[in-house]
Structure formats: structure tokens, C-alpha cells
Protein backbone atom coordinates (compact mmCIF):
# COMPACT_ATOMS: atom_id res chain seq x y z
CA UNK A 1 -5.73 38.90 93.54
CA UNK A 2 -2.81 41.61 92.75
CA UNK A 3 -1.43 44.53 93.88
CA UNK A 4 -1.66 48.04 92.39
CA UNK A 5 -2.32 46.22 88.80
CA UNK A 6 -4.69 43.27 87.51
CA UNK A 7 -7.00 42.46 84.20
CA UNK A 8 -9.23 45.58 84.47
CA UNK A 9 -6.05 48.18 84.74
CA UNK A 10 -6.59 50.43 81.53
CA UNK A 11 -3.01 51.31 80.64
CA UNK A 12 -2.28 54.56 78.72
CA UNK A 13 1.28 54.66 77.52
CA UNK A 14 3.17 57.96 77.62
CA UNK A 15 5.60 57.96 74.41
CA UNK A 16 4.02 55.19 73.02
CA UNK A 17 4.92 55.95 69.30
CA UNK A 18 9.07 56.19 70.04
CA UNK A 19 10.57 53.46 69.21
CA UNK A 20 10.93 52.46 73.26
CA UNK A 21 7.01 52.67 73.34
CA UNK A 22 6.01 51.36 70.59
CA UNK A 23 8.52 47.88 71.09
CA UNK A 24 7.15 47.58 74.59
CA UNK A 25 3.44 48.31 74.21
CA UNK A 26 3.84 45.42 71.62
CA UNK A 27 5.21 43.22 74.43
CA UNK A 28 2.10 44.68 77.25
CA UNK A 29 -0.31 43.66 75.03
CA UNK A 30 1.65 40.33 74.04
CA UNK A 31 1.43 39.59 77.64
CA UNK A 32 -2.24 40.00 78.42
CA UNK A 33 -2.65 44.01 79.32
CA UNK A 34 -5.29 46.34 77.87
CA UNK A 35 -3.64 49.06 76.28
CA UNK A 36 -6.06 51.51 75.61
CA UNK A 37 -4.06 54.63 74.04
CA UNK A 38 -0.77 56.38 73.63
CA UNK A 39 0.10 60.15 74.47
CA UNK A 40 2.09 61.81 72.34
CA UNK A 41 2.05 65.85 71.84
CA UNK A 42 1.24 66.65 68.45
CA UNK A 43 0.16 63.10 67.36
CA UNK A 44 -3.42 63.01 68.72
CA UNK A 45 -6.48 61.45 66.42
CA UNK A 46 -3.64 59.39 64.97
CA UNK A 47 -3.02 55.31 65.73
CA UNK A 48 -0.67 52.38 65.77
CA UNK A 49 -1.08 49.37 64.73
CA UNK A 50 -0.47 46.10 67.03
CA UNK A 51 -1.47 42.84 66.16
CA UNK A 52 -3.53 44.26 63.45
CA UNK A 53 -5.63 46.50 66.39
CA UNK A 54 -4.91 50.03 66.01
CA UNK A 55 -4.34 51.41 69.23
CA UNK A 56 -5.86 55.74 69.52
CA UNK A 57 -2.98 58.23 69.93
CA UNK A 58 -3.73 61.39 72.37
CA UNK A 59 -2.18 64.96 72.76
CA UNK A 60 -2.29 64.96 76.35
CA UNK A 61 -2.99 62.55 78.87
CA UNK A 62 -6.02 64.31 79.88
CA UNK A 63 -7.84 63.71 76.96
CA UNK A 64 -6.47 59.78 76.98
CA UNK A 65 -8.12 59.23 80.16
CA UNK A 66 -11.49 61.09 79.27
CA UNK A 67 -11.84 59.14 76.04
CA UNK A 68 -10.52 55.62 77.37
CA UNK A 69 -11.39 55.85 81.51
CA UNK A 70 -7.61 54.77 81.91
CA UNK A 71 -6.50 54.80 85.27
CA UNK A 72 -2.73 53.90 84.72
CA UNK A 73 0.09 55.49 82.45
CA UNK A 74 3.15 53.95 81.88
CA UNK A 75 5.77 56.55 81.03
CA UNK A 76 8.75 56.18 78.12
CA UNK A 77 9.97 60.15 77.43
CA UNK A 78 13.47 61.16 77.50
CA UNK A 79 14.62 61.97 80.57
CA UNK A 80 14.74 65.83 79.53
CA UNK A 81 10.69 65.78 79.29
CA UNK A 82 9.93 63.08 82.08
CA UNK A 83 9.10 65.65 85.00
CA UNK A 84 6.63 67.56 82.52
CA UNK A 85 5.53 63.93 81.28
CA UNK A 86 4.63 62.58 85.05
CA UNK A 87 3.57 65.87 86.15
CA UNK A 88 0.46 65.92 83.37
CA UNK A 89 -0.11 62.43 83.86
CA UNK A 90 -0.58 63.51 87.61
CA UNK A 91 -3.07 66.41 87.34
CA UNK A 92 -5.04 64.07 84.65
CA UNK A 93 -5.27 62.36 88.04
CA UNK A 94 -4.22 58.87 86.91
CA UNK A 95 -4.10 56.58 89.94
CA UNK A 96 -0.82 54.50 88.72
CA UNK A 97 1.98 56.11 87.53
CA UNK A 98 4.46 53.62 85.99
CA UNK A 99 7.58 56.07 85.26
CA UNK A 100 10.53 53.61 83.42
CA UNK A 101 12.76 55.95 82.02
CA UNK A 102 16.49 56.48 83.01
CA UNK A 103 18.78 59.32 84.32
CA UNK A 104 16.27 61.66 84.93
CA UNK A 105 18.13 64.45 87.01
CA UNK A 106 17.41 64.14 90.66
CA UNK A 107 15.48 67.84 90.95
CA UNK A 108 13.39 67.02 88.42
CA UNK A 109 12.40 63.37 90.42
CA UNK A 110 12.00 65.84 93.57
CA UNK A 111 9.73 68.26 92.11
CA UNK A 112 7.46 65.50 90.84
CA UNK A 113 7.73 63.14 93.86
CA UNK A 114 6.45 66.39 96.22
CA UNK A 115 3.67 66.48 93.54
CA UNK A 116 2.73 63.44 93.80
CA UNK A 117 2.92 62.94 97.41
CA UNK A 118 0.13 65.13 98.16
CA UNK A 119 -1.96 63.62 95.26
CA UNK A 120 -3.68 60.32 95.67
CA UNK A 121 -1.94 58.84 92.98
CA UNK A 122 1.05 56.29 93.25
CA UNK A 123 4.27 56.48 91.31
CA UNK A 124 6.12 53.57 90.37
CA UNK A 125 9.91 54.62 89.72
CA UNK A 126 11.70 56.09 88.18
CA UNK A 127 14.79 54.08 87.00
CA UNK A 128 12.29 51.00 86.87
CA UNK A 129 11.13 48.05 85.34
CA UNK A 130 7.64 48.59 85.92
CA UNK A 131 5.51 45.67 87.49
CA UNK A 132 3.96 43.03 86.41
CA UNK A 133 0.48 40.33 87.88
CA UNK A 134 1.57 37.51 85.56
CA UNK A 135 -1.71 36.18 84.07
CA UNK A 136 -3.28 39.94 84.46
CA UNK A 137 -1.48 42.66 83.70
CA UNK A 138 2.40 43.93 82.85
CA UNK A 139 3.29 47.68 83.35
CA UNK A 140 6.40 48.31 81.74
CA UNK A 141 9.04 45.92 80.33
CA UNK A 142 9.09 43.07 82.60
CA UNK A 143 9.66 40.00 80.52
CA UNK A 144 5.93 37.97 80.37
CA UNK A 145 7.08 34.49 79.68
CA UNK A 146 9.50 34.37 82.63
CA UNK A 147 6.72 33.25 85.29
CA UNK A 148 3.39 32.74 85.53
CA UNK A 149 1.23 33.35 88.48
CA UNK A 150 0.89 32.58 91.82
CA UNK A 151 1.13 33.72 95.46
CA UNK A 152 4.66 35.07 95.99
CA UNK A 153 5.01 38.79 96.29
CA UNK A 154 8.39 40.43 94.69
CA UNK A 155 9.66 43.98 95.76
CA UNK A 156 13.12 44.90 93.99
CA UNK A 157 15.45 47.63 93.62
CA UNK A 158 17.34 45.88 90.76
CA UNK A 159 15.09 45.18 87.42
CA UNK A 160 17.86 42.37 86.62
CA UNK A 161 16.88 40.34 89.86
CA UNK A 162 13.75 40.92 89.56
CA UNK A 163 14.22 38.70 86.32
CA UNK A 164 16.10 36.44 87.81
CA UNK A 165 13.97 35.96 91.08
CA UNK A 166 11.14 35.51 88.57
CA UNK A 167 12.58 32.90 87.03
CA UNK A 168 14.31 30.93 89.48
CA UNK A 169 10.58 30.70 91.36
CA UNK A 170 8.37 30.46 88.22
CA UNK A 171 7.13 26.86 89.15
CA UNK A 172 5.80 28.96 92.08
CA UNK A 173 4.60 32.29 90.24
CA UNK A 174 4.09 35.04 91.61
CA UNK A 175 0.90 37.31 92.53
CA UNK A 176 3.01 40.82 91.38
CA UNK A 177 6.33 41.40 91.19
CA UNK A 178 7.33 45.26 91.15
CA UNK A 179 10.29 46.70 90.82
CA UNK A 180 10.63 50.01 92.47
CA UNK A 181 13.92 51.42 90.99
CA UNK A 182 17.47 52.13 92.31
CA UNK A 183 17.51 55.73 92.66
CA UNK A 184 18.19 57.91 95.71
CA UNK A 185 14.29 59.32 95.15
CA UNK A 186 11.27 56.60 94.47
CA UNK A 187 8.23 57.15 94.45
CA UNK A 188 6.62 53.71 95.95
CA UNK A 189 9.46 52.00 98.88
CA UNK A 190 10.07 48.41 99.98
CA UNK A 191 7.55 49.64 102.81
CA UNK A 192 4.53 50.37 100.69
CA UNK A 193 5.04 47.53 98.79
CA UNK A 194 5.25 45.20 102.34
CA UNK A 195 2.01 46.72 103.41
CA UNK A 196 0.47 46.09 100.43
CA UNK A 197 1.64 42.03 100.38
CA UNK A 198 0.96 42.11 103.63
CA UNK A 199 -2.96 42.99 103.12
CA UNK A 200 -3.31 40.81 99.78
CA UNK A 201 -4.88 37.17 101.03
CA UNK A 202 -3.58 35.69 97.74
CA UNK A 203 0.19 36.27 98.73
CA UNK A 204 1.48 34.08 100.84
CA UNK A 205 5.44 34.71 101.27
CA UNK A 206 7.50 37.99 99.91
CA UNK A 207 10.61 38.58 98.32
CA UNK A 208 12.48 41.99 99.12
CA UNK A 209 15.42 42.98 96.70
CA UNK A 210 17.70 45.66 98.05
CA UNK A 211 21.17 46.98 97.55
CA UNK A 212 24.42 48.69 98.97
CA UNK A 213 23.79 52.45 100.13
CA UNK A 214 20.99 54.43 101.68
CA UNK A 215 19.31 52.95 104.57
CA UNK A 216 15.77 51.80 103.02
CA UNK A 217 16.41 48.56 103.77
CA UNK A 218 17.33 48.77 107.47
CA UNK A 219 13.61 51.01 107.46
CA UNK A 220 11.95 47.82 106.01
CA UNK A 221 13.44 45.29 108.42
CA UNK A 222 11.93 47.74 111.31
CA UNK A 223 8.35 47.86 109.45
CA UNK A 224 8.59 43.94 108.61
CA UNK A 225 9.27 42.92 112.98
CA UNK A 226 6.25 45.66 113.62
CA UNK A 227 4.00 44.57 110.91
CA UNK A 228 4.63 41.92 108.56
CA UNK A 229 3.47 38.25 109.68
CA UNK A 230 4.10 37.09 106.31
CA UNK A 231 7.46 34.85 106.00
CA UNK A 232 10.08 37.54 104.00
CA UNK A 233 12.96 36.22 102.50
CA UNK A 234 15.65 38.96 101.34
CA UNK A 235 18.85 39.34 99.24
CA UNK A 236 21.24 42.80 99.21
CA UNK A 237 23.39 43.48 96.19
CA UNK A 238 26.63 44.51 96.78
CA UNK A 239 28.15 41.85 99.39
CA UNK A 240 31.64 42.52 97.45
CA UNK A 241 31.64 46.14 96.45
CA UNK A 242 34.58 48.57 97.83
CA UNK A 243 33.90 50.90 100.41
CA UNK A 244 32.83 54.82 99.29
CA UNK A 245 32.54 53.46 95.51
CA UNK A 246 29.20 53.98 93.82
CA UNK A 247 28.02 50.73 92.28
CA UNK A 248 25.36 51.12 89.66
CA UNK A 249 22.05 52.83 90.87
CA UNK A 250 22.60 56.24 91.66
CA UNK A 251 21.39 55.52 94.88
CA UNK A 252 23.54 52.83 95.84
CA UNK A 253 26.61 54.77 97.77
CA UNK A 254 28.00 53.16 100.78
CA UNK A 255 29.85 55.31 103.57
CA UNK A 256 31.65 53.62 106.08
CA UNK A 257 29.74 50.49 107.63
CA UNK A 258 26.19 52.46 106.95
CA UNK A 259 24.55 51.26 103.82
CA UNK A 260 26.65 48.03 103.39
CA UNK A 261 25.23 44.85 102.61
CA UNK A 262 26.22 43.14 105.71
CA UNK A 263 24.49 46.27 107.77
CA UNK A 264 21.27 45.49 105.89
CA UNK A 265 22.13 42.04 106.11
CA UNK A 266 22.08 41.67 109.94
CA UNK A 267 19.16 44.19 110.06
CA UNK A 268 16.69 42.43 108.27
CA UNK A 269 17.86 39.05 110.11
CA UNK A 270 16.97 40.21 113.27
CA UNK A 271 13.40 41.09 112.13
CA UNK A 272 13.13 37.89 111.22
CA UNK A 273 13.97 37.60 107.32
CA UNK A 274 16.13 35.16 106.17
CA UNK A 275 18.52 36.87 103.68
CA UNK A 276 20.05 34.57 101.11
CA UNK A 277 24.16 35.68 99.97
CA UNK A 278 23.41 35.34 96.27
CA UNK A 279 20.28 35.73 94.12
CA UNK A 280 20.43 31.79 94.02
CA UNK A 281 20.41 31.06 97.45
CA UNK A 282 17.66 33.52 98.26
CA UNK A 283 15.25 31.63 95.84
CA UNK A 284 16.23 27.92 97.78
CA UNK A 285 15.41 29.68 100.41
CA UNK A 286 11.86 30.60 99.16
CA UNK A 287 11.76 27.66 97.91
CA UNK A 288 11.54 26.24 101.59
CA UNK A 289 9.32 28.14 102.32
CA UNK A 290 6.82 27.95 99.89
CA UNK A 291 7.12 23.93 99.93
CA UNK A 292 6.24 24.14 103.85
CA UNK A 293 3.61 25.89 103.10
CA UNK A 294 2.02 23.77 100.53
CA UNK A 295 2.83 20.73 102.84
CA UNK A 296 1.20 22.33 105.46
């Protein structure tokens, strides 16, 4: 079992025939996931061609989902068009919405988020990597051949670890890894992630990536003592980073002792998670885990 995304997720990709698209459909459809159109305004009744399969190009998202019954969109527009991009994908009421693109301004992510709050579809992003249910499905550009699959959930702010951690546990696999994004607004948290590993009887242990500023972390280490039973092991980024200095993600700004790694740190150990000091240590740690649990 996954979360959010497995085999019979039909993915329509938003922007599919920019370059950005077009070189990461190619790698979603490398890597297992059906692919069943691309949106692009202006471009509809046209196709591209991948792996000798040409894949239908729509004007709107509306009429990708009526011809194809896709119920996820995975989003690569310039940042300039992304709010209009989400927003259509949203009233075409697609149920994932996989939003990778960069520096989108932050009242454009608020307008959308609102949207999509009072919708009953999920956004994923932005500032993302996407997720990915090795062996099932990949939503955005998550490397495939990093892992493979098995029953370790992943939740990260940081697309990089979310590599790494993939990597460093891939004899393990993992059931989905997602990677939420780094900026001050997201539209799925560490928390709705947690309740979802939580509820999925083919994860057995979870991973939680955070980072310096903001205080979602500190919020997950009070869900996780309330209502996680599932062993959590967790790393922060940003152990060495100056005070008041803002260190990569927009959303990672640290004031004083709030939103500093060692804050988060000693917040998430006294719920109970054991929080590794480098991405390294945070898989051996896992990597107990996950052994005792096999033994066992």
C-alpha cells in the first residue's frame, strides 16, 4: 500500500511540452507511472512522443481529466503562471495536486492554498520534489533508481535529503517518500503526512525531514506524542547556521532560540523521536529500527 499515490494514479502533467516537462515526464514514465496527458494552452489535439507512445496534449486541464479520468496533475509552469496553473487544475477538481515549480511569490501560494483548503483536493508543494511509491508511481522528479520499495514512510522539507535518505535506506525501501517543500506556505505539512503513515498498515517506521525556522516541526513532535505509535526517527537541517540568517528555503529563518535546530531538536525528543545530527546518522538510526523490527 501507498500514500496519496500508487499504480492506478492517472497523472496529467501541467507544462508537459517545456523542456522541464517534457525531460521529467520521460523520467515518470521511465519509472513505472501512467502518464496519461499534458496541458498546455494553445497546444491541445497535439502529442509527444515517449518511448515511441505519443502521449495527448490538452488546452486546459478540464478537458485532460474528462478525456483521460486523471485524478492527479503534476505542475511545471513558470512561476509567473503557477497560481493560474494550480488554480484550474483545482476547479477541474483533481484530487492530487503535485505543484514543483520554484519562487513562486508568496501571495500567489496564499491565494491558491485558501483555494484549495476549502476544496477536497490536496496540494503537494510548492518548492517540491514531488513524491514518489517506488514500484508504483513517481510524481515529480524524484530520482526512480535510488530505492525500491518497502515499508518506511519519508516526509521532507529538503528534496536533497529526501535523496539522500532514499538512498542511504534503499536495502529497506520505502512505501512513499514525499517531499513537501521548504517554503513559509505548503500545502500538505509534516502533520498530514504523519497521519497518513500513521493509518497505512504497510508502513512500519517514518522518517521526518525538517529544517531551521518556523515552528512546523515543534507542531509535529506535539501531534507525533498525541497520535503517532509508529517509531519516528528525525533529522533538522541547519545545526550550524548563524542566528537571524536565512539559509536556503524561504521558509527557513531562525529568530533568536525559536526555529533553531536544537529547539526542534529537543522538541521532537521528548515526544519520543530519536533525531539523528547528520543525514547519516539519522539513517543508522532507522536502520535500528527497522532491523528490530524484522528480528522481531
Amino acid at each position: 500500500m501507498a500514500i496519496l499515490l500508487d499504480s492506478k494514479s492517472k497523472i496529467l502533467v501541467q507544462g508537459m511540452t517545456g523542456s522541464e516537462g517534457r525531460k521529467h515526464t520521460q523520467r515518470m514514465i521511465m519509472s513505472g507511472s501512467r502518464i496519461v496527458g499534458g496541458v498546455t494552452p494553445g497546444k491541445g489535439g497535439q502529442s509527444v512522443l515517449f518511448e515511441e507512445d505519443p502521449v495527448p496534449v490538452f488546452n486546459t486541464v478540464a478537458e485532460g481529466r474528462e478525456a483521460t479520468g486523471a485524478n492527479v496533475s503534476v505542475i511545471f509552469v513558470p512561476a509567473a503562471h503557477t497560481r493560474q496553473a494550480v488554480l484550474e487544475a483545482l476547479r477541474a477538481e483533481i484530487e492530487l495536486i503535485v505543484c514543483i515549480t520554484e519562487g513562486i511569490p508568496v501571495g500567489d501560494t496564499a491565494e491558491f492554498f485558501a483555494e484549495v483548503s476549502e476544496s477536497g483536493s490536496r496540494l503537494i508543494g510548492p518548492n517540491c520534489p514531488g513524491l514518489i511509491s517506488p514500484g508504483k508511481s513517481n510524481a515529480g522528479i524524484i530520482p526512480a533508481n535510488i530505492t525500491g520499495p518497502g515499508r518506511i514512510g519519508l516526509v521532507s522539507k529538503s528534496g536533497t535529503l529526501t535523496y539522500q535518505m532514499m538512498y542511504e535506506l534503499r536495502d529497506f525501501g520505502f512505501s512513499t517518500a514525499v517531499g513537501i517543500g521548504g517554503d513559509p506556505i505548503v500545502g500538505t505539512s509534516h502533520i498530514d503526512c504523519l497521519e497518513l503513515f500513521q493509518n497505512d498498515p504497510e508502513t512500519d517506521a517514518i522518517v521526518m525531514i525538517g529544517e531551521i525556522g518556523g515552528d512546523a516541526e515543534e507542531r509535529a513532535a506535539e501531534y507525533i506524542a498525541h497520535h503517532v505509535t509508529k517509531p519516528v526517527v528525525g533529522y533538522v537541517a541547519g545545526f550550524t547556521a548563524p542566528e537571524g540568517k536565512t539559509m536556503g528555503h524561504a521558509g527557513a529563518i531562525v529568530s533568536g532560540s525559536a526555529g533553531t535546530a536544537q529547539a526542534k531538536k529537543e522538541a521532537l525528543e521528548a515526544a519520543g523521536v530519536l533525531v539523528g545530527r547528520s543525514p547519516s546518522e539519522t539513517a543508522a538510526l532507522m536502520r535500528e529500527i527497522m532491523q528490530g523490527l524484522q528480528a522481531s
